[in-house]
Protein backbone atom coordinates (compact mmCIF):
# COMPACT_ATOMS: atom_id res chain seq x y z
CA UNK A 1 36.32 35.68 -29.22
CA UNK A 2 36.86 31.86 -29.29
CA UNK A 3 36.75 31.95 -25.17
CA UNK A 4 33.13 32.84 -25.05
CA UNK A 5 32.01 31.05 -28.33
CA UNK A 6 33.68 28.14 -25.73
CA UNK A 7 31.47 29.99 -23.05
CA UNK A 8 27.77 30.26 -24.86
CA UNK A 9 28.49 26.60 -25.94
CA UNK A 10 29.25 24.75 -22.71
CA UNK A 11 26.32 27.04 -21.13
CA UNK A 12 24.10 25.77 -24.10
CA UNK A 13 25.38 22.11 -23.38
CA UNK A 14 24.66 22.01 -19.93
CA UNK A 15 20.67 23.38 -20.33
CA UNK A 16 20.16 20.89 -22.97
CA UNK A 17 21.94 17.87 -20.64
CA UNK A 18 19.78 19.34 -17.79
CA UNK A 19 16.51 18.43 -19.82
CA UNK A 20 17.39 14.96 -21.12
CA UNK A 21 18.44 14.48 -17.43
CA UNK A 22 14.92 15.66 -16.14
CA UNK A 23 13.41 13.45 -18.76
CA UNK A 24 14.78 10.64 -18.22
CA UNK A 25 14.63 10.32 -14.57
CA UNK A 26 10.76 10.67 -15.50
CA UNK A 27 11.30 7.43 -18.00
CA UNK A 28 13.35 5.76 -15.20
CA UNK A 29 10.69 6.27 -12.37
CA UNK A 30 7.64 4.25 -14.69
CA UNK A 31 6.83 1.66 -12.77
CA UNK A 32 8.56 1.77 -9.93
CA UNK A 33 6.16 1.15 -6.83
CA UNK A 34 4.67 4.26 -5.07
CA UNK A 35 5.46 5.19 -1.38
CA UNK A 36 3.27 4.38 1.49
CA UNK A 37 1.68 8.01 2.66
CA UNK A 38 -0.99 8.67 4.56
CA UNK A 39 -3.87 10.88 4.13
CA UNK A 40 -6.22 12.11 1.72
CA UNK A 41 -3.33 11.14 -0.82
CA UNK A 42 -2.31 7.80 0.89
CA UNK A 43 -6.60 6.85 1.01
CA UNK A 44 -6.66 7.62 -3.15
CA UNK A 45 -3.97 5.43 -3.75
CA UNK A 46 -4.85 2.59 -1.43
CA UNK A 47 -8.23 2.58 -3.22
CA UNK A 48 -6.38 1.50 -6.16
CA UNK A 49 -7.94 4.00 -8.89
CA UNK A 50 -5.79 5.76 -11.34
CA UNK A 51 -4.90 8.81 -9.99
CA UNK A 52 -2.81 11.77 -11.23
CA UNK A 53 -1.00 13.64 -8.85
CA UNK A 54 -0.28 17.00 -9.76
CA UNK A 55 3.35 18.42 -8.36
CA UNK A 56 2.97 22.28 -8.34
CA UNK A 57 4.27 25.35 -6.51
CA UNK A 58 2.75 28.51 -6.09
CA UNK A 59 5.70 30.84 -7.56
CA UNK A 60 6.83 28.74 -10.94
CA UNK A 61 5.13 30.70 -13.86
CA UNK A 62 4.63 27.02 -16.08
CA UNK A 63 2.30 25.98 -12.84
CA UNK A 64 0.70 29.52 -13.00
CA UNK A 65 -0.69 28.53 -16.36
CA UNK A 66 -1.41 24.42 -15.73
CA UNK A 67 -3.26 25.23 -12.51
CA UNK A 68 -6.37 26.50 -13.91
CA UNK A 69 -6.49 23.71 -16.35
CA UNK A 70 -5.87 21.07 -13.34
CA UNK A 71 -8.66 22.69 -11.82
CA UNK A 72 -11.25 22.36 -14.84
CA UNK A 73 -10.31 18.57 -14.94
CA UNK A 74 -10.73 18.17 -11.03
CA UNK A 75 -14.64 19.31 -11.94
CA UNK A 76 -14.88 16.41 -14.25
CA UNK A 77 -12.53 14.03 -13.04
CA UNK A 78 -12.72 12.83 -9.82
CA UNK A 79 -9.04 11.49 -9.91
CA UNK A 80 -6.70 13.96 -9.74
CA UNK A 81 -4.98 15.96 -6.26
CA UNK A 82 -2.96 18.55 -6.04
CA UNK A 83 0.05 18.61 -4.02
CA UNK A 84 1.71 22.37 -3.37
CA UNK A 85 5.37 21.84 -3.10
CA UNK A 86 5.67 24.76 -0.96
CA UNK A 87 3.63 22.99 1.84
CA UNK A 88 4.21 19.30 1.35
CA UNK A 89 7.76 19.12 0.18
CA UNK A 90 8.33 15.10 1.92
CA UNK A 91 5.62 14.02 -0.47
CA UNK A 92 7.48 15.62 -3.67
CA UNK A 93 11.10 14.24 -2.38
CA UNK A 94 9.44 10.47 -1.74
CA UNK A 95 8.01 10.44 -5.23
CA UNK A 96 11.48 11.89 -6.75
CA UNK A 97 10.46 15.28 -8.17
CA UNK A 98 12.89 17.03 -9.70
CA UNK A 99 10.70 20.14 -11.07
CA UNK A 100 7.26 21.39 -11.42
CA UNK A 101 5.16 21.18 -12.41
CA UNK A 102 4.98 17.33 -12.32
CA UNK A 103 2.33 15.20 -13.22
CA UNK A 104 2.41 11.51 -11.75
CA UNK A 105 -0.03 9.04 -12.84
CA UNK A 106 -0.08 5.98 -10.33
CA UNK A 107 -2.29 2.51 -11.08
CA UNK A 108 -2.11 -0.33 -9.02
CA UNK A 109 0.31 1.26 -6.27
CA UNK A 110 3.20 1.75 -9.48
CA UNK A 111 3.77 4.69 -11.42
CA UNK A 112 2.54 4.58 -15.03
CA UNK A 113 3.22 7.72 -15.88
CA UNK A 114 5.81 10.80 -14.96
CA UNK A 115 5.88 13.82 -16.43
CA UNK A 116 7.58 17.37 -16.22
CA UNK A 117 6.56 20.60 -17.72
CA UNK A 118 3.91 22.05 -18.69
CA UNK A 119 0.95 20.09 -20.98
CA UNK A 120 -1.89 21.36 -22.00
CA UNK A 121 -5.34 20.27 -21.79
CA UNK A 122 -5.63 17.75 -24.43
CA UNK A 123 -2.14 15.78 -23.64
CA UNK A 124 -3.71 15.70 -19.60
CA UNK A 125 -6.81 14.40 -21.27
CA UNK A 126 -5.04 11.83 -22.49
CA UNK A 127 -3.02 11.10 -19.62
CA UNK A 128 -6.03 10.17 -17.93
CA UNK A 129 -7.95 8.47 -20.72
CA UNK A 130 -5.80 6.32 -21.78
């Protein structure tokens, strides 16, 4: 009985040091500067507006729910792209994601912002408000 009381808690442990990891790698990236890319993403950035880039794939069930929300906010922001993992994996490995979905907010060629999980509407709202 002790052996998988042992077994539940170093399984416990290791989810919980896998999220404070996550986290703070986000913490860690702020502002760092952002990677020269080309395209429609590398033309947003080099215009220098905030933009939030949003870090998805098309099988994670958390990006299944923050999609349709992303895509209400593209209709009123002009700001924010959406980058499928699945098809543009270079992009997610230059910028360090770890998980998804990710939301990046860059400024001034640096990262001001990077976040995983899932947020709702109001903490996105405030991502890019603020």
């Amino acid at each position: 009985m002790d052996i998988l009381f042992y077994i539940v808690m170093i399984f416990i442990g290791f989810i919980l040091f896998i999220q404070i990891y996550t986290r703070l790698q986000g913490v860690l990236k702020r502002g760092k500067p952002v990677p020269q890319l080309g395209g429609k993403i590398g033309k947003a950035l080099a215009q220098n507006q905030r933009t939030l880039l949003y870090f998805y794939t098309p099988t994670c069930s958390a990006c299944k729910v923050m999609t349709p929300i992303i895509d209400r906010l593209q209709k009123e922001f002009s700001n924010i792209l959406k980058i499928n993992l699945a098809n543009d994996l270079e992009i997610g490995k230059q910028f360090g994601v770890m998980g998804t979905p990710s939301l990046v907010l860059v400024e001034d060629h640096k990262i001001r912002s990077f976040v995983v999980g899932a947020r709702n509407e109001t903490a996105i709202r405030k991502l890019l408000e603020n």
